[in-house]
PDB file of N, CA and C in Angstrom:
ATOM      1  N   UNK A   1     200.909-116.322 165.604  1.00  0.00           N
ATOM      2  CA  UNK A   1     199.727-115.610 166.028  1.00  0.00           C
ATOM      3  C   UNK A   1     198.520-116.309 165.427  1.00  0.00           C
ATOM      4  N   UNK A   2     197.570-116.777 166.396  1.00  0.00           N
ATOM      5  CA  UNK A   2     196.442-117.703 165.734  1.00  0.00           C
ATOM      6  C   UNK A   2     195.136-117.028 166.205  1.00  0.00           C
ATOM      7  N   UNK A   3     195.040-115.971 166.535  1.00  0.00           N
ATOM      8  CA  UNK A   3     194.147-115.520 166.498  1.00  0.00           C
ATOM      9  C   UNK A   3     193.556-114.096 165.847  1.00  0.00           C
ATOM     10  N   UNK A   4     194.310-114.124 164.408  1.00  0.00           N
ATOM     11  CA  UNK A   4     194.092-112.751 164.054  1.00  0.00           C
ATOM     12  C   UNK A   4     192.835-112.005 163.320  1.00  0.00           C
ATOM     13  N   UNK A   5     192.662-110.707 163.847  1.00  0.00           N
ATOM     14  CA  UNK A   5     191.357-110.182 163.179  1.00  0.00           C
ATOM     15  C   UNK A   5     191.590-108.615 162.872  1.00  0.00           C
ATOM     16  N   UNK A   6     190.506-108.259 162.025  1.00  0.00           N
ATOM     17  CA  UNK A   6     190.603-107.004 161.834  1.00  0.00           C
ATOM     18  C   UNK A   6     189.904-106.146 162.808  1.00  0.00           C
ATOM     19  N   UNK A   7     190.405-105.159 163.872  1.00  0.00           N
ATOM     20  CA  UNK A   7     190.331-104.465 164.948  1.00  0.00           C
ATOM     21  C   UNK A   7     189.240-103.246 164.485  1.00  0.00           C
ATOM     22  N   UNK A   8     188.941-102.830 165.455  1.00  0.00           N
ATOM     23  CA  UNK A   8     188.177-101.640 164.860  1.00  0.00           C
ATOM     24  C   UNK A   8     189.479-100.181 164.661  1.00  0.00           C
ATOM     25  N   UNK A   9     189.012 -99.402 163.653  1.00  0.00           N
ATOM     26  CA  UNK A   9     189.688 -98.054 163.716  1.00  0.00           C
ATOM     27  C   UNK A   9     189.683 -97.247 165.636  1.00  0.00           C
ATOM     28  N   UNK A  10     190.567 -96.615 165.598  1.00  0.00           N
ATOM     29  CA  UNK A  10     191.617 -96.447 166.533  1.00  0.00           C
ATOM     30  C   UNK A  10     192.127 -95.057 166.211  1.00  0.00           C
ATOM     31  N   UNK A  11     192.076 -93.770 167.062  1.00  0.00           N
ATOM     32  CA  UNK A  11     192.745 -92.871 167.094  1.00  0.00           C
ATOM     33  C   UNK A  11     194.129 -93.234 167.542  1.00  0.00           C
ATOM     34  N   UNK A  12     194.805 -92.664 166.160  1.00  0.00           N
ATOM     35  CA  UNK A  12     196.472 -92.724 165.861  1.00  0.00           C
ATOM     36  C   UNK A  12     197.331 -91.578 166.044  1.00  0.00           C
ATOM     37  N   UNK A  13     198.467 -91.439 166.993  1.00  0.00           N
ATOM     38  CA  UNK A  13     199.344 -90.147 166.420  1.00  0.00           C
ATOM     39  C   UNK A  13     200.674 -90.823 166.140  1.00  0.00           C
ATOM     40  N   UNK A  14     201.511 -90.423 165.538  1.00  0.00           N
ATOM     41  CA  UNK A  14     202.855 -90.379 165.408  1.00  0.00           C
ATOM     42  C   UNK A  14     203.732 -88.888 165.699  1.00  0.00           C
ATOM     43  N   UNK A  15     205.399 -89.273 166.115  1.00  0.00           N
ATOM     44  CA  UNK A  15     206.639 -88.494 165.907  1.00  0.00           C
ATOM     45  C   UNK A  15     207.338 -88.590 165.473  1.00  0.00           C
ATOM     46  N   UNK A  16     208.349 -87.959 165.404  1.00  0.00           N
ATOM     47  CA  UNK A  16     210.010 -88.707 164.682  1.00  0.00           C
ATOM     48  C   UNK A  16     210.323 -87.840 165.804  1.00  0.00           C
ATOM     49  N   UNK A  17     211.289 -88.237 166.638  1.00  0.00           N
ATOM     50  CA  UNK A  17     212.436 -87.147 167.737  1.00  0.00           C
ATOM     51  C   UNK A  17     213.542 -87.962 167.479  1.00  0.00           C
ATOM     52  N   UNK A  18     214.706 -87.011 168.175  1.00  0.00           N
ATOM     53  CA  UNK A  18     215.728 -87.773 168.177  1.00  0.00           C
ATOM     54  C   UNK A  18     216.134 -87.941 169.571  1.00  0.00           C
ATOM     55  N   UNK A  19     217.201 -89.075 170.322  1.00  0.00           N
ATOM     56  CA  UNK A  19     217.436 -88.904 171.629  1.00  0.00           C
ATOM     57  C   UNK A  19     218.565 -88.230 171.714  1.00  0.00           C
ATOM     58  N   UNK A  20     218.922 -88.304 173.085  1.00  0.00           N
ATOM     59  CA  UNK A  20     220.046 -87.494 173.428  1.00  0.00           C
ATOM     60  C   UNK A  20     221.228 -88.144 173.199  1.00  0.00           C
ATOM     61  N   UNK A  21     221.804 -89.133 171.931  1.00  0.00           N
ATOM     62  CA  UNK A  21     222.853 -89.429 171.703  1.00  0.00           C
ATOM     63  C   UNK A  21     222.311 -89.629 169.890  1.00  0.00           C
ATOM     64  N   UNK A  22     221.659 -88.684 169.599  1.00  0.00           N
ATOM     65  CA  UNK A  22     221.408 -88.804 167.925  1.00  0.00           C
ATOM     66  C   UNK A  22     220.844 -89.391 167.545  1.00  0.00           C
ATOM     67  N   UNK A  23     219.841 -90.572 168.302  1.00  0.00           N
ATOM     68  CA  UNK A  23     219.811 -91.609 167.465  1.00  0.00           C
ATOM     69  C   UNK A  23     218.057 -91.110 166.981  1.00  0.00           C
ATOM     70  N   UNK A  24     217.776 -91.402 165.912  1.00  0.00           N
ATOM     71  CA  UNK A  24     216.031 -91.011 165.236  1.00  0.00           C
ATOM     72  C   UNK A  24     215.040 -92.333 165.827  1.00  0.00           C
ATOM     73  N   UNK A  25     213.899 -91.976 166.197  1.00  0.00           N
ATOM     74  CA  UNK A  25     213.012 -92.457 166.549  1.00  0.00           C
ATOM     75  C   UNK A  25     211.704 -92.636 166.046  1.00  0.00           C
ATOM     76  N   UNK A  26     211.227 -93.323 165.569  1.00  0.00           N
ATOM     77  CA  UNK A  26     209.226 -93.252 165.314  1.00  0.00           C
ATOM     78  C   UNK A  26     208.873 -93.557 166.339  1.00  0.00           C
ATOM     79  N   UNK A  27     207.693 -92.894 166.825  1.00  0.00           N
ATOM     80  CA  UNK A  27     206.909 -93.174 168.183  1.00  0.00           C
ATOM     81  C   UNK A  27     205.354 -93.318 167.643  1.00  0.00           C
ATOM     82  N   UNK A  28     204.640 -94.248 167.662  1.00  0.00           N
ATOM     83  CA  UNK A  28     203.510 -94.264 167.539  1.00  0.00           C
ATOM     84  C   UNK A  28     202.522 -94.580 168.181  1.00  0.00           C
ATOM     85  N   UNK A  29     201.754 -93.565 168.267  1.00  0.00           N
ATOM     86  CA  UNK A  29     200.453 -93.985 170.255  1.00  0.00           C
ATOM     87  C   UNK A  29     199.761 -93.738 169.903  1.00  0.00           C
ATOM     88  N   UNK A  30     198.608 -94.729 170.311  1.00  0.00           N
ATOM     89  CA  UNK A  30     197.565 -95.761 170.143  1.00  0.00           C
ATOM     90  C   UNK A  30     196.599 -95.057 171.108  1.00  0.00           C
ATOM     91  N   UNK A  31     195.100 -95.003 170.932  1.00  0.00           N
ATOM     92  CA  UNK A  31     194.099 -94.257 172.249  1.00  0.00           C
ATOM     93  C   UNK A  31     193.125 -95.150 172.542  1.00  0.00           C
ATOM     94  N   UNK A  32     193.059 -96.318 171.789  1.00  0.00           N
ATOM     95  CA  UNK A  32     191.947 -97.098 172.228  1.00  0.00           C
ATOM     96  C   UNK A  32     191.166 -96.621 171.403  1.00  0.00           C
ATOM     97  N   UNK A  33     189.761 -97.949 171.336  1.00  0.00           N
ATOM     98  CA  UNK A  33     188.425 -97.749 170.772  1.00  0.00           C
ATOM     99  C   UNK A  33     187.460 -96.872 171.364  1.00  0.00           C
ATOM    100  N   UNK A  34     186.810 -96.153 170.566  1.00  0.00           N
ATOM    101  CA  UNK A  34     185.701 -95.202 171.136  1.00  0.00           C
ATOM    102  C   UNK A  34     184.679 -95.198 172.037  1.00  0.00           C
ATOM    103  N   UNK A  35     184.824 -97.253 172.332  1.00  0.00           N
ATOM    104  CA  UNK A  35     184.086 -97.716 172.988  1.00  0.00           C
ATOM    105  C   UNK A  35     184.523 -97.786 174.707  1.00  0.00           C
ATOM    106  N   UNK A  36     185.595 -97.180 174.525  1.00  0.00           N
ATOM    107  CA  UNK A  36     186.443 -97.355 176.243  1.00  0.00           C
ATOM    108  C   UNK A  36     185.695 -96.429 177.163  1.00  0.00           C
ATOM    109  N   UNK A  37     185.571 -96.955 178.206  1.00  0.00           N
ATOM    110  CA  UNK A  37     185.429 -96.305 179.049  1.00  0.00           C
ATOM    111  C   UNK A  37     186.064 -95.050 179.493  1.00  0.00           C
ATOM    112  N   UNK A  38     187.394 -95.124 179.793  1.00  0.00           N
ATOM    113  CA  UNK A  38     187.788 -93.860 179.542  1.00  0.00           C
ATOM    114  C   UNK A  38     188.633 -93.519 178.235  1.00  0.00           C
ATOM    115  N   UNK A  39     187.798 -92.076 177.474  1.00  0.00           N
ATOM    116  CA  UNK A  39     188.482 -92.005 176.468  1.00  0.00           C
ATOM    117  C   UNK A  39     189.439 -91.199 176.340  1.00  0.00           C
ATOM    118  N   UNK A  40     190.414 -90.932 174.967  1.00  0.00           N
ATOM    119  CA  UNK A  40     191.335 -89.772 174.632  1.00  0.00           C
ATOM    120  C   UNK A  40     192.391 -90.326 175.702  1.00  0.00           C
ATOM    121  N   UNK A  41     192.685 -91.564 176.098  1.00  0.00           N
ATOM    122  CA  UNK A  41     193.633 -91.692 177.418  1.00  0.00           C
ATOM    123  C   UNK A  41     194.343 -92.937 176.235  1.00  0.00           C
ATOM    124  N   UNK A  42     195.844 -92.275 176.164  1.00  0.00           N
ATOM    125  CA  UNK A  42     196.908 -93.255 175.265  1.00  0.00           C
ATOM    126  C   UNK A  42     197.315 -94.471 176.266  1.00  0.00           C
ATOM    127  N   UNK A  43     197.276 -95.449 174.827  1.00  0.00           N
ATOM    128  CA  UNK A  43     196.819 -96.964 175.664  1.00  0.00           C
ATOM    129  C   UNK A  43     197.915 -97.430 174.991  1.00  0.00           C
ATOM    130  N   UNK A  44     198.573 -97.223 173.912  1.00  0.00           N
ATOM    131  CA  UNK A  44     200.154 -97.964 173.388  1.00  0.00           C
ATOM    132  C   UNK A  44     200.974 -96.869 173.264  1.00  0.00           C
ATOM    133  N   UNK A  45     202.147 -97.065 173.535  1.00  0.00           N
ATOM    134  CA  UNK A  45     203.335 -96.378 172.673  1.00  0.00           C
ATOM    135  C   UNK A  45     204.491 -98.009 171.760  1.00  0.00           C
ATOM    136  N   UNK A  46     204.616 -97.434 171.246  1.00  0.00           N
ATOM    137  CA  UNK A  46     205.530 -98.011 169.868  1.00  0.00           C
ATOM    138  C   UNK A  46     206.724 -97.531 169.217  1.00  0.00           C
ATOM    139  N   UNK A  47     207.950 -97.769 170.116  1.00  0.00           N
ATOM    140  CA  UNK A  47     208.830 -96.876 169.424  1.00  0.00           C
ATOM    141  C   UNK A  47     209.730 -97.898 168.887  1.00  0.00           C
ATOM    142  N   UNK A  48     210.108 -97.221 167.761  1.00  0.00           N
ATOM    143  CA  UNK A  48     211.014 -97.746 166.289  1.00  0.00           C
ATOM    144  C   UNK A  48     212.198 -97.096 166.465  1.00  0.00           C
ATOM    145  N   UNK A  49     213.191 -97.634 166.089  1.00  0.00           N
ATOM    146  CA  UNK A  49     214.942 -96.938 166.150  1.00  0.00           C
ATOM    147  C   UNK A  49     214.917 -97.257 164.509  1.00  0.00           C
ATOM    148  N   UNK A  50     216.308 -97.105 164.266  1.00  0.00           N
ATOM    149  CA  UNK A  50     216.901 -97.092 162.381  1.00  0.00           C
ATOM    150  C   UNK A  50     216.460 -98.787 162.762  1.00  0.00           C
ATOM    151  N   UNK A  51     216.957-100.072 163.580  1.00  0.00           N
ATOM    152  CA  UNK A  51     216.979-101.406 163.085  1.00  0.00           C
ATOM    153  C   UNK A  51     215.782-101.676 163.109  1.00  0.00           C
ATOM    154  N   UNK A  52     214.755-101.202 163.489  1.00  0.00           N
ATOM    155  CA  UNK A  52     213.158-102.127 163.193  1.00  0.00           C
ATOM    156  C   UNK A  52     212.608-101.233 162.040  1.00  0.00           C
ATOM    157  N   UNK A  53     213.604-100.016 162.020  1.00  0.00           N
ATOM    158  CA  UNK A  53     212.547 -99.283 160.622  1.00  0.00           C
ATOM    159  C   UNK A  53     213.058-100.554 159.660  1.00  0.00           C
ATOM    160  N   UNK A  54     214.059-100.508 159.464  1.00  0.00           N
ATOM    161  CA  UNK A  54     214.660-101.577 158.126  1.00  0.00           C
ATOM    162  C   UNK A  54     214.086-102.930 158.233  1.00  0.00           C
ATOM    163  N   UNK A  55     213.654-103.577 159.485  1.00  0.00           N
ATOM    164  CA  UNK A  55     212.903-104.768 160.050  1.00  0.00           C
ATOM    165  C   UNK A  55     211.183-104.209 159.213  1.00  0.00           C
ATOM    166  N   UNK A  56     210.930-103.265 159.400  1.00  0.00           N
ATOM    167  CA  UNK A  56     209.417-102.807 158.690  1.00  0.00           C
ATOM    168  C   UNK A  56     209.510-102.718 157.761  1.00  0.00           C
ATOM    169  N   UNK A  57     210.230-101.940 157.111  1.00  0.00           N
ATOM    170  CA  UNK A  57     210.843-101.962 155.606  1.00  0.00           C
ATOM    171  C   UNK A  57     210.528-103.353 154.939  1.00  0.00           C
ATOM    172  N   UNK A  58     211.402-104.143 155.246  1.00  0.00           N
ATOM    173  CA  UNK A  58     211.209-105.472 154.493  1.00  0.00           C
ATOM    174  C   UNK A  58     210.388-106.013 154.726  1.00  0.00           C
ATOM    175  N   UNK A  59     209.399-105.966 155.831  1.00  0.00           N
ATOM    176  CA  UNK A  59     208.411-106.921 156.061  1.00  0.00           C
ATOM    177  C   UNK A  59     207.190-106.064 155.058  1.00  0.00           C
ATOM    178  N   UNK A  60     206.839-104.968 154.947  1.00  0.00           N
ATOM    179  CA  UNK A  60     205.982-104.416 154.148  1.00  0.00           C
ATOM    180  C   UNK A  60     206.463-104.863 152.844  1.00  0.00           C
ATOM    181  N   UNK A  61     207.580-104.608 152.107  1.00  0.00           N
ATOM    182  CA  UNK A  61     208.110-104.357 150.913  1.00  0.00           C
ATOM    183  C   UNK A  61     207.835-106.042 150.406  1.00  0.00           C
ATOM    184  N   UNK A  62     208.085-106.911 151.085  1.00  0.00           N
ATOM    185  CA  UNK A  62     207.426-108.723 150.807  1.00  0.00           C
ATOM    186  C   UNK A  62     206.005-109.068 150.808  1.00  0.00           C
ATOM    187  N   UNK A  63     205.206-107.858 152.017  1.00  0.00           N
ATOM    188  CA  UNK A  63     204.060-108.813 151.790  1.00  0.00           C
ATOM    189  C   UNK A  63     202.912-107.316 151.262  1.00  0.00           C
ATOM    190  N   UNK A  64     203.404-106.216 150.715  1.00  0.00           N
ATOM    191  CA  UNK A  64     202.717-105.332 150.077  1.00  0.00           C
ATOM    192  C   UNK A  64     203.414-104.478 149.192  1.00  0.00           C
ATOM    193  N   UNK A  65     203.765-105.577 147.857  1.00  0.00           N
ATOM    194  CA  UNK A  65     204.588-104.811 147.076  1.00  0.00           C
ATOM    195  C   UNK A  65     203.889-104.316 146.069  1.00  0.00           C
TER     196      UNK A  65
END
């Protein structure tokens, strides 16, 4: 990634659900900058299972210990 910057703040929500075979989830959705045209309208979802939590896990735990 060669073009990285610091974004402006961003209305955030998160969940934890589980699906219909047990498995736990993080869901995290994104609304865009205040500057959008249309606002309060969710512009990412982000969902995490158990293998990218442990994938986040270590990537935080190395570069913000």
């Amino acid at each position: 990634m060669d073009r990285n910057r610091v974004h402006d703040v961003t209305e955030t929500t998160y969940c934890v659900f589980t699906d219909d075979r047990g498995q736990n989830y993080l869901q995290i959705n994104t609304y865009g900058s205040p500057h959008r045209k249309v606002k309060g309208v969710r512009s990412q979802t982000i969902q995490l299972g158990a293998p990218a939590i442990r994938q986040l896990r270590s990537i935080l735990a190395k570069h913000f210990p």
